[in-house]
Protein backbone atom coordinates (compact mmCIF):
# COMPACT_ATOMS: atom_id res chain seq x y z
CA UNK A 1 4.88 10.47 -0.18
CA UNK A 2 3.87 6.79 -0.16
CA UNK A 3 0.49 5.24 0.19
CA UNK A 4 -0.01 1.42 1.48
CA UNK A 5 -3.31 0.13 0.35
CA UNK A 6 -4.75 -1.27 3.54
CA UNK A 7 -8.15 -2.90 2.31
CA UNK A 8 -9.83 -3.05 -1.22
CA UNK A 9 -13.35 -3.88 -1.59
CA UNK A 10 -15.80 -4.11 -4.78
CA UNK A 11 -16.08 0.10 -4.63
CA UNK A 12 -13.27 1.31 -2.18
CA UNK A 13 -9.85 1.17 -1.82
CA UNK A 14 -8.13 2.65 1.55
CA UNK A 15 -5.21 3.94 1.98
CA UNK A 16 -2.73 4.91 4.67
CA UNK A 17 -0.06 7.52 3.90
CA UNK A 18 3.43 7.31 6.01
CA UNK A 19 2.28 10.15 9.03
CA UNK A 20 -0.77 7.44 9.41
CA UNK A 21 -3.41 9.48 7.89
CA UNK A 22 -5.99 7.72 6.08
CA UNK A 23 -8.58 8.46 3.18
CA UNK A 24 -11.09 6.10 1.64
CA UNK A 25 -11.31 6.18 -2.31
CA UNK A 26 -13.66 5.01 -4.73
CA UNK A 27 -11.56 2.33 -7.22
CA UNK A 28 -12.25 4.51 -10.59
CA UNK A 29 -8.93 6.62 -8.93
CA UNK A 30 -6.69 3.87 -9.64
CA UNK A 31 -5.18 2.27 -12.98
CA UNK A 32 -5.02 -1.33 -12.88
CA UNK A 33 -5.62 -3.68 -10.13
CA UNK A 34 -4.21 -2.70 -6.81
CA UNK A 35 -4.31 -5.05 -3.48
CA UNK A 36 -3.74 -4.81 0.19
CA UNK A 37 -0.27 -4.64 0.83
CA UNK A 38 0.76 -2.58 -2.20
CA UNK A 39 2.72 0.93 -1.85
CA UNK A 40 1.74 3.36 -4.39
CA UNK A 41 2.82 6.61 -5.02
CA UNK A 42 0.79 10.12 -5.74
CA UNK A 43 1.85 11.74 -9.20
CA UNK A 44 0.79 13.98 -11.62
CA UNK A 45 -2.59 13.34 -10.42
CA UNK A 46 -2.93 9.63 -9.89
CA UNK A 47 -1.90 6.79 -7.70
CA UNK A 48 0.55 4.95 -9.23
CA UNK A 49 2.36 1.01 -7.85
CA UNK A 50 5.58 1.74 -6.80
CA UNK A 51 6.85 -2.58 -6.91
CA UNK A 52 10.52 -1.58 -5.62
CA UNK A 53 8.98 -0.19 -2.20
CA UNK A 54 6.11 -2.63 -2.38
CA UNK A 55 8.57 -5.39 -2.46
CA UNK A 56 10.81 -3.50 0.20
CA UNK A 57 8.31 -3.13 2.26
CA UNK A 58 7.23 -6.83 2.65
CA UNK A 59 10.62 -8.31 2.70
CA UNK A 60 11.61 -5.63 5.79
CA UNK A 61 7.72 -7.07 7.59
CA UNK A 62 9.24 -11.04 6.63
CA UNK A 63 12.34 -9.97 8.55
CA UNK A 64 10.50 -8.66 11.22
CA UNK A 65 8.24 -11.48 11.90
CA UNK A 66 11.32 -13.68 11.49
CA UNK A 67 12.76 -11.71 14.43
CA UNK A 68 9.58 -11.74 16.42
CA UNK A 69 8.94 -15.91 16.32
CA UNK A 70 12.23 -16.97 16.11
CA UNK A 71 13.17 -19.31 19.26
């Protein structure tokens, strides 16, 4: 299952998994430095970046918007 990070602040980062369930988690859980937008991944106990969906993800939202305000 993937995880998009919706908001990060100085002690939380939140997360919405893809059935639109949410939990809020104290930063110590993840490795590195994680943003809102990213997709990560649950394994072997920890979050991890997962840049290929990340990067899928955003480039399928750019097409989207490109479809919405196109004239």
């Amino acid at each position: 299952m993937f995880y998009s990070v919706d908001r990060v602040d100085d002690e939380y980062v939140m997360l919405c998994d893809d059935d639109g369930d949410t939990k809020e988690l104290r930063r110590f859980h993840f490795e590195g430095e994680v943003k809102a937008g990213d997709v990560l991944r649950f394994e072997q106990g920890k979050f991890i970046l997962d840049e290929q969906e990340t990067a899928a993800r955003r480039q399928r939202i750019q097409q989207l918007e490109n479809e919405l305000f196109e004239e």
